[in-house]
PDB file of N, CA and C in Angstrom:
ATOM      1  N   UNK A   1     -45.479  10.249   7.282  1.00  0.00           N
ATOM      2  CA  UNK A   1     -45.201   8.960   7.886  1.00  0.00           C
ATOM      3  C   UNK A   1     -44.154   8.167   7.112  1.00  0.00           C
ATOM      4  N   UNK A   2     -44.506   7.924   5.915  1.00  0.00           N
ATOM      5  CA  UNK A   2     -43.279   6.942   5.420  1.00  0.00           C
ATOM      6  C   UNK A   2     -42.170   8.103   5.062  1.00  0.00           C
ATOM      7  N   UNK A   3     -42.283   9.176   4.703  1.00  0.00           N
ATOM      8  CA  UNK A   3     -41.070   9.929   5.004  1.00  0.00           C
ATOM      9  C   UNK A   3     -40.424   9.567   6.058  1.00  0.00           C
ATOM     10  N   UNK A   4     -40.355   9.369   7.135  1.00  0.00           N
ATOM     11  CA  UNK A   4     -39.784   9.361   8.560  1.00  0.00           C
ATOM     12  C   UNK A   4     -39.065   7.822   8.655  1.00  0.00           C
ATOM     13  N   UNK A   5     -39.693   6.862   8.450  1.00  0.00           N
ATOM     14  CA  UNK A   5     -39.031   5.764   7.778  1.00  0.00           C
ATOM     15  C   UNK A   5     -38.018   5.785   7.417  1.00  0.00           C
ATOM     16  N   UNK A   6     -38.035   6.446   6.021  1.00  0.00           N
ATOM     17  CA  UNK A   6     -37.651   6.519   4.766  1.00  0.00           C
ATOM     18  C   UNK A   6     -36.074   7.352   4.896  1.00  0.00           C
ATOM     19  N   UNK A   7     -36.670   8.305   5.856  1.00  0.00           N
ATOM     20  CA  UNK A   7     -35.005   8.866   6.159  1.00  0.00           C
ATOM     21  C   UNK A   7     -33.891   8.254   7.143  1.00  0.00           C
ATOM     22  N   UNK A   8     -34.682   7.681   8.250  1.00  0.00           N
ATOM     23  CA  UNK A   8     -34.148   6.506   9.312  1.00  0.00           C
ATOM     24  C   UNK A   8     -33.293   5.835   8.114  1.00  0.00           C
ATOM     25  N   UNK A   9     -34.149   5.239   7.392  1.00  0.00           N
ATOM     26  CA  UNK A   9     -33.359   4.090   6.373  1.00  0.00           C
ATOM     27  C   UNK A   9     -32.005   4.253   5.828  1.00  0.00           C
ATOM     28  N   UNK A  10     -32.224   5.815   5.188  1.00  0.00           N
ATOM     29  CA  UNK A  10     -31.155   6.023   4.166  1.00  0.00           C
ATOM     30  C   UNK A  10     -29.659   6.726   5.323  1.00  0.00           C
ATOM     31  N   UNK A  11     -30.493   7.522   6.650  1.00  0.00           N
ATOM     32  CA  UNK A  11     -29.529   7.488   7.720  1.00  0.00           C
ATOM     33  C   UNK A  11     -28.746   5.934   7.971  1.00  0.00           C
ATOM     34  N   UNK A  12     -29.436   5.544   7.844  1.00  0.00           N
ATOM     35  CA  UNK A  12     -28.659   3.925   8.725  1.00  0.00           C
ATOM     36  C   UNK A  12     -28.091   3.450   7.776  1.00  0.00           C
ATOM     37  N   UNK A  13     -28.190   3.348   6.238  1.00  0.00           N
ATOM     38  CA  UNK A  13     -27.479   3.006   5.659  1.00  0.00           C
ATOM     39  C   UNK A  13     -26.410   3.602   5.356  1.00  0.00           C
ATOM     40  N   UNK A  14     -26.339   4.836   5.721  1.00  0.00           N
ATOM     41  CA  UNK A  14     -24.808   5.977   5.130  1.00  0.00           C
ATOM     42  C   UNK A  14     -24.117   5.517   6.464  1.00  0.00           C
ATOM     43  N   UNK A  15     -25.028   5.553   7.628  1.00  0.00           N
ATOM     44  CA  UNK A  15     -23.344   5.362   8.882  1.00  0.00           C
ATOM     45  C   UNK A  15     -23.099   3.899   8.848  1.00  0.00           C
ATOM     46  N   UNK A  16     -24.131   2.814   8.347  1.00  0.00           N
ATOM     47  CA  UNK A  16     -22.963   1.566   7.652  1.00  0.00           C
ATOM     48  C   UNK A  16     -22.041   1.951   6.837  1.00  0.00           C
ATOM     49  N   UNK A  17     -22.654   2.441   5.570  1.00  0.00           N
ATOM     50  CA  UNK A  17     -21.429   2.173   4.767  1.00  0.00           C
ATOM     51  C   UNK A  17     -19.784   3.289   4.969  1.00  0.00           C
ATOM     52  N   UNK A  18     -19.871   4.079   6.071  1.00  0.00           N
ATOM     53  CA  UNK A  18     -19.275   5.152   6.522  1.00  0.00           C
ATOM     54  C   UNK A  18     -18.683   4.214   7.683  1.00  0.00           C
ATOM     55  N   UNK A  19     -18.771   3.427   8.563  1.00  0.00           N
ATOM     56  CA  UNK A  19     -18.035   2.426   9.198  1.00  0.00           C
ATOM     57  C   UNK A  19     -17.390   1.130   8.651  1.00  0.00           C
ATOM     58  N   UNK A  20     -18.242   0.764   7.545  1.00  0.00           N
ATOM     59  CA  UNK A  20     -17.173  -0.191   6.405  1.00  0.00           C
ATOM     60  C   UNK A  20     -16.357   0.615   6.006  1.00  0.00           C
ATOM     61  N   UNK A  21     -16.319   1.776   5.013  1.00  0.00           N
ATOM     62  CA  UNK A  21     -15.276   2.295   4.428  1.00  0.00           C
ATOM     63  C   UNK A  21     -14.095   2.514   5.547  1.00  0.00           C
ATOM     64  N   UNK A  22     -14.280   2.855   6.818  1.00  0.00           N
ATOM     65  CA  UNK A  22     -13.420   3.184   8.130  1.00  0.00           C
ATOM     66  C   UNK A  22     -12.535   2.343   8.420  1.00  0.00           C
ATOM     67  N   UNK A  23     -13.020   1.108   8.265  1.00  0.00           N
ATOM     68  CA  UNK A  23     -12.424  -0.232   8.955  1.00  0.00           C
ATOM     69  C   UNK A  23     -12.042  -0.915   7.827  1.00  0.00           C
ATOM     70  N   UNK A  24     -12.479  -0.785   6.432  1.00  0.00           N
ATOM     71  CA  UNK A  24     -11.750  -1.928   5.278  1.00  0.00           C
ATOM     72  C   UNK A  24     -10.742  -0.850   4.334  1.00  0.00           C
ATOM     73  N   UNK A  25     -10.755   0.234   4.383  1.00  0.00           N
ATOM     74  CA  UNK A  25      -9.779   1.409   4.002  1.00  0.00           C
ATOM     75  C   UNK A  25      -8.312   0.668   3.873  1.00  0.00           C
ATOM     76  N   UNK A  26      -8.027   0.617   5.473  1.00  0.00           N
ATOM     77  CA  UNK A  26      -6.629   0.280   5.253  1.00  0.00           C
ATOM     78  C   UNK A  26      -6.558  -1.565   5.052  1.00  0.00           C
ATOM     79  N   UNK A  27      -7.431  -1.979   4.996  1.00  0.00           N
ATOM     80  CA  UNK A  27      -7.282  -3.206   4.441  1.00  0.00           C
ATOM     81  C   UNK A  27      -6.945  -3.393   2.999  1.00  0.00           C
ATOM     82  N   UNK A  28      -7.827  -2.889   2.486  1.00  0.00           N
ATOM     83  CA  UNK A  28      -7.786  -2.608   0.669  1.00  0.00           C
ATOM     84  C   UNK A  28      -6.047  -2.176   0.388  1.00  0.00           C
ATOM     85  N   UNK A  29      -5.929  -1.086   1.351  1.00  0.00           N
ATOM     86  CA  UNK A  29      -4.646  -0.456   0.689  1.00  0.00           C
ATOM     87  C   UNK A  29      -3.703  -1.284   1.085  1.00  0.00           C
ATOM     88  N   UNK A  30      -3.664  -2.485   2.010  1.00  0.00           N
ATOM     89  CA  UNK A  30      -2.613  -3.347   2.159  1.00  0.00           C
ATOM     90  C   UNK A  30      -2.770  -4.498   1.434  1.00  0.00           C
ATOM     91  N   UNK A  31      -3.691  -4.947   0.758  1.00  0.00           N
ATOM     92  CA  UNK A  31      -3.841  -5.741  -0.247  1.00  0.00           C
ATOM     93  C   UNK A  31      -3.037  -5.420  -1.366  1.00  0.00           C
ATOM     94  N   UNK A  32      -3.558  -4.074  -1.935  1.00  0.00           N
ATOM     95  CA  UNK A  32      -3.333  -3.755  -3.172  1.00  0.00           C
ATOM     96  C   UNK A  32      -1.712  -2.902  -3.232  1.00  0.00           C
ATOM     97  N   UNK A  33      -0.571  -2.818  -1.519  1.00  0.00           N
ATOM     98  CA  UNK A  33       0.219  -2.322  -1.914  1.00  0.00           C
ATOM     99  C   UNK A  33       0.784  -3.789  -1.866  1.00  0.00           C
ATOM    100  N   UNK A  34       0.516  -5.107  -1.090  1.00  0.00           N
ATOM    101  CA  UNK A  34       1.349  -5.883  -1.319  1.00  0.00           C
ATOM    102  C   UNK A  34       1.372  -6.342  -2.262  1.00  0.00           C
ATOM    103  N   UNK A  35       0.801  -6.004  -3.873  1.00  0.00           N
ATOM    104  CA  UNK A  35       1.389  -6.702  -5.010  1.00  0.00           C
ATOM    105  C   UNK A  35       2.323  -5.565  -5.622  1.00  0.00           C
ATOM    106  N   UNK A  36       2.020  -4.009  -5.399  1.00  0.00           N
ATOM    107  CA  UNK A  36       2.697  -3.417  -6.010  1.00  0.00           C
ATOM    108  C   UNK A  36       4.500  -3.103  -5.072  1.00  0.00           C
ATOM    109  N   UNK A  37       4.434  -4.150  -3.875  1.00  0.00           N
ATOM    110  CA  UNK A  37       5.474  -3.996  -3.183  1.00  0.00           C
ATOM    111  C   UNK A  37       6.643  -5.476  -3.877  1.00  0.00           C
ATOM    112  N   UNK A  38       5.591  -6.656  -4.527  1.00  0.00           N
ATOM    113  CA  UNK A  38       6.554  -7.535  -5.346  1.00  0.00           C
ATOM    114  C   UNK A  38       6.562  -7.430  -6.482  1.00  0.00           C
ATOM    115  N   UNK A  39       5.771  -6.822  -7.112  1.00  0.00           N
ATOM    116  CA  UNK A  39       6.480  -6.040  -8.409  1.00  0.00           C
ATOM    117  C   UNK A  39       7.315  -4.584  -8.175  1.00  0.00           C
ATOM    118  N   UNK A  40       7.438  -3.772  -7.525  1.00  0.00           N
ATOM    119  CA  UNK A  40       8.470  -3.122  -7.003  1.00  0.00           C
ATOM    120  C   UNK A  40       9.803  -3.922  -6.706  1.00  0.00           C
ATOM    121  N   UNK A  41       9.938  -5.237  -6.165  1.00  0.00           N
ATOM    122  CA  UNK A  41      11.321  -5.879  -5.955  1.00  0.00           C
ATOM    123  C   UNK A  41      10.923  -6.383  -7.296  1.00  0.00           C
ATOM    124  N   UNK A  42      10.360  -7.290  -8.198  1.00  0.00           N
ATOM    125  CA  UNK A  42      11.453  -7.719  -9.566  1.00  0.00           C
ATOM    126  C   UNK A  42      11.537  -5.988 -10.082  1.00  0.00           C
ATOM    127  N   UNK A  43      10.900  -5.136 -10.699  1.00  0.00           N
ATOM    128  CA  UNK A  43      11.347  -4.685 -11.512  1.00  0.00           C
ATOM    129  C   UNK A  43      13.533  -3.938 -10.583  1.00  0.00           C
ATOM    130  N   UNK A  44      12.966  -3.595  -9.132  1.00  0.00           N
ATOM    131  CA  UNK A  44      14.033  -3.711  -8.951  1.00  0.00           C
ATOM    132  C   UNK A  44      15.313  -4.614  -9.004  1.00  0.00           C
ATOM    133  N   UNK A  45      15.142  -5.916  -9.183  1.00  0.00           N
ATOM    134  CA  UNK A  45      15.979  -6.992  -9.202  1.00  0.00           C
ATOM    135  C   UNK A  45      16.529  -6.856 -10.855  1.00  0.00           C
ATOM    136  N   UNK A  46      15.658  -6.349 -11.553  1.00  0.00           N
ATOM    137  CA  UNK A  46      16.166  -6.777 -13.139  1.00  0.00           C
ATOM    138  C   UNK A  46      16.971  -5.419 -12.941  1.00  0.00           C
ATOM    139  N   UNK A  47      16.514  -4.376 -13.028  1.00  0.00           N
ATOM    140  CA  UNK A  47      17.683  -2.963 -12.794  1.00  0.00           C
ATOM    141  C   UNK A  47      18.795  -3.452 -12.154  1.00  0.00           C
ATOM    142  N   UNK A  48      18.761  -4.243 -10.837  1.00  0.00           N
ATOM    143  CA  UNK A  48      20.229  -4.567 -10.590  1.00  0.00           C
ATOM    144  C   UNK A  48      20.669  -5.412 -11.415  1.00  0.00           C
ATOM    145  N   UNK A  49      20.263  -5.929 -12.177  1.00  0.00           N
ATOM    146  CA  UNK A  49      21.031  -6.743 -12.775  1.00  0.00           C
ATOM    147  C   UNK A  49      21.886  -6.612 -13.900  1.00  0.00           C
ATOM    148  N   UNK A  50      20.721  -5.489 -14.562  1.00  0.00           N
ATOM    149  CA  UNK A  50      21.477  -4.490 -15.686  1.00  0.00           C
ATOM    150  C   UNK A  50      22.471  -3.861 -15.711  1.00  0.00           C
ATOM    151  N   UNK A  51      21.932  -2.991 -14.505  1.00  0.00           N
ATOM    152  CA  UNK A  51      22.412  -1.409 -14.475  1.00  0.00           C
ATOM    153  C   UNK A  51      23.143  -1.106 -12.951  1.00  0.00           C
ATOM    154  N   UNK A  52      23.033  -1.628 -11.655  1.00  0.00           N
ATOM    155  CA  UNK A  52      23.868  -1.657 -10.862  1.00  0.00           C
ATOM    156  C   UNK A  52      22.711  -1.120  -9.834  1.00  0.00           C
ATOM    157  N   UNK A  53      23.373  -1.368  -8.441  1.00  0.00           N
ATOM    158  CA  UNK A  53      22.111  -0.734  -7.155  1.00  0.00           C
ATOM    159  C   UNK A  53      21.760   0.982  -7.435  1.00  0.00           C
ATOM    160  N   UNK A  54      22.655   1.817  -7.687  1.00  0.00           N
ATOM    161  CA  UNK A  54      22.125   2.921  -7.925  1.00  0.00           C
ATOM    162  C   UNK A  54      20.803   3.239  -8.888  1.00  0.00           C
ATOM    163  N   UNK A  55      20.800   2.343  -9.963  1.00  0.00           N
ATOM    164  CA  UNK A  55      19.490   1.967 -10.819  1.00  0.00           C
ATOM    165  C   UNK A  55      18.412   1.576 -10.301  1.00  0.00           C
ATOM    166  N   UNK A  56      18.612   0.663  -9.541  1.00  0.00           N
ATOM    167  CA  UNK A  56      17.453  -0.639  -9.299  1.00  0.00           C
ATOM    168  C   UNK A  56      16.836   0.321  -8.376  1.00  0.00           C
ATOM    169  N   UNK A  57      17.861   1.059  -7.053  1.00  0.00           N
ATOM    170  CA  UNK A  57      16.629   2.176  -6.285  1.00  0.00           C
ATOM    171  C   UNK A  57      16.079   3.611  -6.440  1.00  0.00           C
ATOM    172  N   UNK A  58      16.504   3.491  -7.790  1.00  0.00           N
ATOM    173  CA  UNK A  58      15.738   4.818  -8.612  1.00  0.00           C
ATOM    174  C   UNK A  58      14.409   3.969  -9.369  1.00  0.00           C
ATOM    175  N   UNK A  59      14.770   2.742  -9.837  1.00  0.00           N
ATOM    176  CA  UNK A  59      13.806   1.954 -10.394  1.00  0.00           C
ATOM    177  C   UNK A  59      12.673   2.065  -9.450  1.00  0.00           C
ATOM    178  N   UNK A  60      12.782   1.293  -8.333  1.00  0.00           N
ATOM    179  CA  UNK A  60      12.166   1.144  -7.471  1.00  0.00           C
ATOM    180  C   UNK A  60      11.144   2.188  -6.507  1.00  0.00           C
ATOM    181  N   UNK A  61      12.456   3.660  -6.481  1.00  0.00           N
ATOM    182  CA  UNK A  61      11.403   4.793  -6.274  1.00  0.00           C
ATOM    183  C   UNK A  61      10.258   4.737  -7.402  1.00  0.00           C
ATOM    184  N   UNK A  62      10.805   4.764  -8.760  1.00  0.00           N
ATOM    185  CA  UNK A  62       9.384   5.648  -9.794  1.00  0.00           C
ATOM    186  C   UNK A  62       8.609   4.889  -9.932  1.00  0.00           C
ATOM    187  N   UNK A  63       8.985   3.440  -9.868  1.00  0.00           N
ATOM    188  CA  UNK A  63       7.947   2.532  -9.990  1.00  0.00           C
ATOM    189  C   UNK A  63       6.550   2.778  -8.668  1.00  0.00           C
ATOM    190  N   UNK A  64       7.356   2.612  -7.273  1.00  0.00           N
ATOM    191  CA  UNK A  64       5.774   2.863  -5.940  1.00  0.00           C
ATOM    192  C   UNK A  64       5.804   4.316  -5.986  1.00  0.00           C
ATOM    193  N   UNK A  65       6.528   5.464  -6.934  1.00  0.00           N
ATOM    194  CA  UNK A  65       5.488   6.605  -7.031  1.00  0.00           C
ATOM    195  C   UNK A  65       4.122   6.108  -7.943  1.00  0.00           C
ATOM    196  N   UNK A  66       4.743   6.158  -9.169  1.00  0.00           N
ATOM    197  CA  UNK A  66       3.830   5.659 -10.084  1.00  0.00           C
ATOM    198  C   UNK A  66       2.232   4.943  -9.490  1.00  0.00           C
ATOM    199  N   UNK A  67       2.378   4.194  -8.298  1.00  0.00           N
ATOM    200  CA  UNK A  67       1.524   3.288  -8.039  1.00  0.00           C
ATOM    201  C   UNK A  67       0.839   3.940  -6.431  1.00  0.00           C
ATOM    202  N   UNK A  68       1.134   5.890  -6.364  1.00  0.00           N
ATOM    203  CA  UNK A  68       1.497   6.146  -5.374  1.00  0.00           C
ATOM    204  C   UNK A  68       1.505   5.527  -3.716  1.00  0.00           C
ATOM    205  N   UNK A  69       2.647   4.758  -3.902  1.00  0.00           N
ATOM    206  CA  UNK A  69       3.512   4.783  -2.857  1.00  0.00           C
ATOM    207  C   UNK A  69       5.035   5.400  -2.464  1.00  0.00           C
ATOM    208  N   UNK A  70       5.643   4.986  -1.425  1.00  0.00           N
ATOM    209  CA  UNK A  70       7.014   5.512  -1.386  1.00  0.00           C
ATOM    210  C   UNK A  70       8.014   4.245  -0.959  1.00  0.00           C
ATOM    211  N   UNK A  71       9.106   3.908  -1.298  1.00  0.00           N
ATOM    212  CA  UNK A  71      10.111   3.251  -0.610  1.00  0.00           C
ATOM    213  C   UNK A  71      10.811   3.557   0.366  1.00  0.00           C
ATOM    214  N   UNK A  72      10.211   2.808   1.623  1.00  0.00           N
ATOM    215  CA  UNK A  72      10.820   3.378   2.792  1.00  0.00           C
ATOM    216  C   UNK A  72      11.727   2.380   3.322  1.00  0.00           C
ATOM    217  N   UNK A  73      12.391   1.161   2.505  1.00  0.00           N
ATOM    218  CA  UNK A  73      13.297   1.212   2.774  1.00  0.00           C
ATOM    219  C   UNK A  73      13.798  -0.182   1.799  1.00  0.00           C
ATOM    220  N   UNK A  74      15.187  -0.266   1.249  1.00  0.00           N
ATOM    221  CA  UNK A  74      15.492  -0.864   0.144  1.00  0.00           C
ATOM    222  C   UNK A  74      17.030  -1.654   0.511  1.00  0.00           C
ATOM    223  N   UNK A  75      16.964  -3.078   0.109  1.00  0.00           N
ATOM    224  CA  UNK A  75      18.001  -3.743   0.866  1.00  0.00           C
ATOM    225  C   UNK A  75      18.264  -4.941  -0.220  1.00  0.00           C
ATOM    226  N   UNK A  76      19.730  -4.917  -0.252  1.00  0.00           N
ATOM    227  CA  UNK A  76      19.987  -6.057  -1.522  1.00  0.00           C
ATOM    228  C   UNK A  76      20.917  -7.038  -0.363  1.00  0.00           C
ATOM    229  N   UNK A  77      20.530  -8.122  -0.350  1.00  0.00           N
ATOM    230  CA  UNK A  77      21.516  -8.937   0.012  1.00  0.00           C
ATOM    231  C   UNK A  77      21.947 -10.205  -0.662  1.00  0.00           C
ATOM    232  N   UNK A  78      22.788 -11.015  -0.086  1.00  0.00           N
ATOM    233  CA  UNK A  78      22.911 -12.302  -1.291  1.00  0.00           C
ATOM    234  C   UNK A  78      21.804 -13.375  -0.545  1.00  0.00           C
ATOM    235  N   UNK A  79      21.591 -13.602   0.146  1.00  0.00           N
ATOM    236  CA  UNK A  79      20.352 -14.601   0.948  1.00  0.00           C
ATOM    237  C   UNK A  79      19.380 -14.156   0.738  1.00  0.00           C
ATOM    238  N   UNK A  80      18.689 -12.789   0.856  1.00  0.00           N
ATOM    239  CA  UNK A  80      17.319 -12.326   0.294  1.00  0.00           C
ATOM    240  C   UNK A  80      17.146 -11.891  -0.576  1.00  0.00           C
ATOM    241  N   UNK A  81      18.247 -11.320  -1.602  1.00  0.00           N
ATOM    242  CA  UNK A  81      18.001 -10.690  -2.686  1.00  0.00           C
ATOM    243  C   UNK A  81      17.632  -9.506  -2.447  1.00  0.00           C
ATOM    244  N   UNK A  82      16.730  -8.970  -3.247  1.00  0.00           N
ATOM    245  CA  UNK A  82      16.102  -7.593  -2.934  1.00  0.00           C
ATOM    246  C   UNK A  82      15.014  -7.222  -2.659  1.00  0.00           C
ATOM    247  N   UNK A  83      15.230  -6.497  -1.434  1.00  0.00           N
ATOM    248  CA  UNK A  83      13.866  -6.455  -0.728  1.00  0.00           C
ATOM    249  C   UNK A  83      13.423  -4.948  -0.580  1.00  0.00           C
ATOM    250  N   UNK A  84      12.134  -4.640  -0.178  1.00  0.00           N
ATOM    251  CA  UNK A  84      12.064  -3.060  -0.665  1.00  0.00           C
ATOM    252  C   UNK A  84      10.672  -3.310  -0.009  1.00  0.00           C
ATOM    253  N   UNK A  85      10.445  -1.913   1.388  1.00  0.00           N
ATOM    254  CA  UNK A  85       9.463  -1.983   1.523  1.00  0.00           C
ATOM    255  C   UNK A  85       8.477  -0.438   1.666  1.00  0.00           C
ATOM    256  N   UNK A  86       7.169  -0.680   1.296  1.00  0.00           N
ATOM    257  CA  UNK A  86       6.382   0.833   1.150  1.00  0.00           C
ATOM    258  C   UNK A  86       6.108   0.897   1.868  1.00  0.00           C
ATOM    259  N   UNK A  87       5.049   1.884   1.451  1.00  0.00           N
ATOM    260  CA  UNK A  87       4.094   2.812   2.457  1.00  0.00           C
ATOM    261  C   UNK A  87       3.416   4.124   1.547  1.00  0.00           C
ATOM    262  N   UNK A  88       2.112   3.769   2.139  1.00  0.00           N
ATOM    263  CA  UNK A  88       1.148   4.506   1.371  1.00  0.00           C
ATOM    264  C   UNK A  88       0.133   4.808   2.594  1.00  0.00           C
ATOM    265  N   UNK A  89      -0.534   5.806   3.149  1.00  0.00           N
ATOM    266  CA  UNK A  89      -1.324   6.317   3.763  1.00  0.00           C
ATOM    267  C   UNK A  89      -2.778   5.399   2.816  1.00  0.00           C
ATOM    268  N   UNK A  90      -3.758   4.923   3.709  1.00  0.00           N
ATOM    269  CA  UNK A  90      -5.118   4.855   4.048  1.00  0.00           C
ATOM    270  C   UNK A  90      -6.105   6.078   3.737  1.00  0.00           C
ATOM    271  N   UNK A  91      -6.792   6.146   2.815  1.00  0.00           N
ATOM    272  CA  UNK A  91      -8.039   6.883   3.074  1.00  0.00           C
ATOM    273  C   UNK A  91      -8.905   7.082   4.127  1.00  0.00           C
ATOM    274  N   UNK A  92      -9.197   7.894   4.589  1.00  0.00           N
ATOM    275  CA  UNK A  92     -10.096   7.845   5.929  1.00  0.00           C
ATOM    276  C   UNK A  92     -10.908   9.205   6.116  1.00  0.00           C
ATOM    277  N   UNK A  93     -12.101   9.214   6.423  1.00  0.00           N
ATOM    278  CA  UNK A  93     -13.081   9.627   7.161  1.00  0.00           C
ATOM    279  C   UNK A  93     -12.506  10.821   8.273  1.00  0.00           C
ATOM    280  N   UNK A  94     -12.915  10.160   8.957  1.00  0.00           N
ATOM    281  CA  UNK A  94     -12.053  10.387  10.531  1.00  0.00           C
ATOM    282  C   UNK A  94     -11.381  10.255  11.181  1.00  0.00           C
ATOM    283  N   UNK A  95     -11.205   8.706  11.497  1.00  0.00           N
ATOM    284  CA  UNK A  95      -9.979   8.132  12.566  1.00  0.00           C
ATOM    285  C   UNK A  95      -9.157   8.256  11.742  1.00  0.00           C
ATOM    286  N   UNK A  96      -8.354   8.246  10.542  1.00  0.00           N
ATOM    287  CA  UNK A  96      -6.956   8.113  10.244  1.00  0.00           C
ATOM    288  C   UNK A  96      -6.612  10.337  10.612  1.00  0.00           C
ATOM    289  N   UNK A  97      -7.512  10.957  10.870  1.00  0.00           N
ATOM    290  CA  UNK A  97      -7.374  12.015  10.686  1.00  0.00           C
ATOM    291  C   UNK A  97      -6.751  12.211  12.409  1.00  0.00           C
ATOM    292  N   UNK A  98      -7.244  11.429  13.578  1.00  0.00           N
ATOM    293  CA  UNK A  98      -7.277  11.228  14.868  1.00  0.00           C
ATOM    294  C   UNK A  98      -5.976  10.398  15.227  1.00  0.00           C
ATOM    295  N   UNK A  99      -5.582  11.377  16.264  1.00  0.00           N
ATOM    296  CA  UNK A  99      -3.884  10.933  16.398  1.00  0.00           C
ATOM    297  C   UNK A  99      -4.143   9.395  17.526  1.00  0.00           C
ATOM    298  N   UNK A 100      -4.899   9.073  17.900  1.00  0.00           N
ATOM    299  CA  UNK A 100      -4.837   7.901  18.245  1.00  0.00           C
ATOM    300  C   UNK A 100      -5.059   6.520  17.444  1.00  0.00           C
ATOM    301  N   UNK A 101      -5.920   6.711  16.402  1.00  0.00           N
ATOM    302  CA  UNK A 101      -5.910   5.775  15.064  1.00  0.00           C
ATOM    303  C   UNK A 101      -5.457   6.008  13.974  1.00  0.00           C
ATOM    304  N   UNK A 102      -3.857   7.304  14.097  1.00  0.00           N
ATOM    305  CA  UNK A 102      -3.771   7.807  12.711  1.00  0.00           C
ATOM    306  C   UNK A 102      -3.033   6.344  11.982  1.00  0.00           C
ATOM    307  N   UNK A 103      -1.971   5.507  12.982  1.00  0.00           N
ATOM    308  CA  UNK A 103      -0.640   5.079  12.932  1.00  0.00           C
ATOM    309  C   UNK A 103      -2.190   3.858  12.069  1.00  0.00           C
ATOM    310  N   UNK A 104      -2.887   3.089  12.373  1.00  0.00           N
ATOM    311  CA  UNK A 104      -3.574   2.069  11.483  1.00  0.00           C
ATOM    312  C   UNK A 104      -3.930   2.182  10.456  1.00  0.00           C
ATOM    313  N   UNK A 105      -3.788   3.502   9.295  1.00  0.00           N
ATOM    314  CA  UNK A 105      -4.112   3.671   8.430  1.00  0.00           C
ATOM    315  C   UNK A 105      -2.998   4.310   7.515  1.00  0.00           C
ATOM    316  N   UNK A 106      -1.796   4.298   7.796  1.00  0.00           N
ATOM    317  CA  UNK A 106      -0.413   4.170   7.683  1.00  0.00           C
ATOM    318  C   UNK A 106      -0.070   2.926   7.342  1.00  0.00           C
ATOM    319  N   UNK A 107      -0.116   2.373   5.886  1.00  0.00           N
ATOM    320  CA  UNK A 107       0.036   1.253   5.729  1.00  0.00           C
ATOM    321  C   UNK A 107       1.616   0.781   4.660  1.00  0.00           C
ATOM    322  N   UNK A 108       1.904  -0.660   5.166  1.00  0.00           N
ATOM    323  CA  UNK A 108       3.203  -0.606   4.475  1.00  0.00           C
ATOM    324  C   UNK A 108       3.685  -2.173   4.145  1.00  0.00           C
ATOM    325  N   UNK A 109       3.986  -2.568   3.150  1.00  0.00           N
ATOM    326  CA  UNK A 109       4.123  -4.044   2.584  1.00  0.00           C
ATOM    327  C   UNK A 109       5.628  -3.833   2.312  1.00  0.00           C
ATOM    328  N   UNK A 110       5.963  -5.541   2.235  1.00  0.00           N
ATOM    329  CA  UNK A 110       7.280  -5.905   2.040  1.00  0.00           C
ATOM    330  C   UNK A 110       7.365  -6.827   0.431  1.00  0.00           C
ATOM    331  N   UNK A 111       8.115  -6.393  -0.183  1.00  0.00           N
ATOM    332  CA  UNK A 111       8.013  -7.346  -1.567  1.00  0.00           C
ATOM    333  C   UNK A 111       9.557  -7.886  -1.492  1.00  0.00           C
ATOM    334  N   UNK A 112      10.119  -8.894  -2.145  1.00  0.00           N
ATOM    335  CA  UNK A 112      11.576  -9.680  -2.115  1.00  0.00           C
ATOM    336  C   UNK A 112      11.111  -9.876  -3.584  1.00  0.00           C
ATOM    337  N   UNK A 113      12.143 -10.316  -4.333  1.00  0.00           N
ATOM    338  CA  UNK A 113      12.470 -10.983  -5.258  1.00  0.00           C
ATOM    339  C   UNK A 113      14.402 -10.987  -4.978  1.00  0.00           C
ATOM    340  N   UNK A 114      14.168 -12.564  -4.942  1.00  0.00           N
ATOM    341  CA  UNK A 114      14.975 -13.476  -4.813  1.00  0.00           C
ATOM    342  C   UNK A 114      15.960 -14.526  -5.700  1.00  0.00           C
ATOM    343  N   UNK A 115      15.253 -14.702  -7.073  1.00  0.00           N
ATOM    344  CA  UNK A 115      15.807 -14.837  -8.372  1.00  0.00           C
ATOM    345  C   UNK A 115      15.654 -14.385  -9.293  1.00  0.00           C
ATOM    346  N   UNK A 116      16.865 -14.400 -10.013  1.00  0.00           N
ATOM    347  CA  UNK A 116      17.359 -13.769 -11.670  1.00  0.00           C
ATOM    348  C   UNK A 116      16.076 -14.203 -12.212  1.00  0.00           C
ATOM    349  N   UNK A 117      15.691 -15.240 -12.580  1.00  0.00           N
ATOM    350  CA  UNK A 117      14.837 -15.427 -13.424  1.00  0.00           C
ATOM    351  C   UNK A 117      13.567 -15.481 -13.332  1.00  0.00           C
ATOM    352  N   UNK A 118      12.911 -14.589 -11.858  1.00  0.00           N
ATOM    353  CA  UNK A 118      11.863 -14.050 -11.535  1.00  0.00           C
ATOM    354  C   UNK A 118      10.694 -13.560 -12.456  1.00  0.00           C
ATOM    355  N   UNK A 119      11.803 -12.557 -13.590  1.00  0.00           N
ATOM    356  CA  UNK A 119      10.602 -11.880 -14.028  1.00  0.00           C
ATOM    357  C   UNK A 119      10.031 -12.142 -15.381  1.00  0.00           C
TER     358      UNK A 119
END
């Protein structure tokens, strides 16, 4: 008898915490790439400043490997400065594995840094 309970219980608690992890997955990873997407633009901004754009987007690659992400796409202008944005895949279960919810767990932040004396 309380066996039967007892397994109900620990069932119901794994497909909660198996539908939180589903649905806050790619939340987490867009939290945590949008800081490593504005520290990706200063450390890129100080490389340009040094060393020239060929630097700053080599900077900028090793830095969102390092933090694995990727730079998918990197832009210096004089009004925005430098902007650089990732992308890092979501952990997932299932749906990111499912071609109809893969694209929501495909996640990707924008970082700028905008002044010299940013960093």
């Amino acid at each position: 008898m309380i066996s039967g309970w007892l397994l109900k219980l620990v069932v119901g608690f794994a497909l909660a915490a198996a539908v939180i992890y589903e649905g806050g997955s790619p939340q987490i990873v867009r939290v945590q790439l949008d800081g490593v997407a504005s520290d990706t633009a200063r450390i890129a901004r100080k490389a340009l400043e040094t060393s020239g754009q060929p630097a700053a987007e080599k900077a900028a690659d090793d830095y969102a490997a390092e933090k694995s992400a990727s730079v998918t796409s990197f832009e210096v202008t004089p009004k925005r400065g430098v902007v650089v944005t990732l992308r890092r895949t979501a952990p997932s279960l299932v749906l990111g594995k499912w071609d109809k919810t893969k694209s929501y767990y495909d996640v990707s932040a924008e970082g700028r840094s905008e002044k010299s004396g940013e960093l």
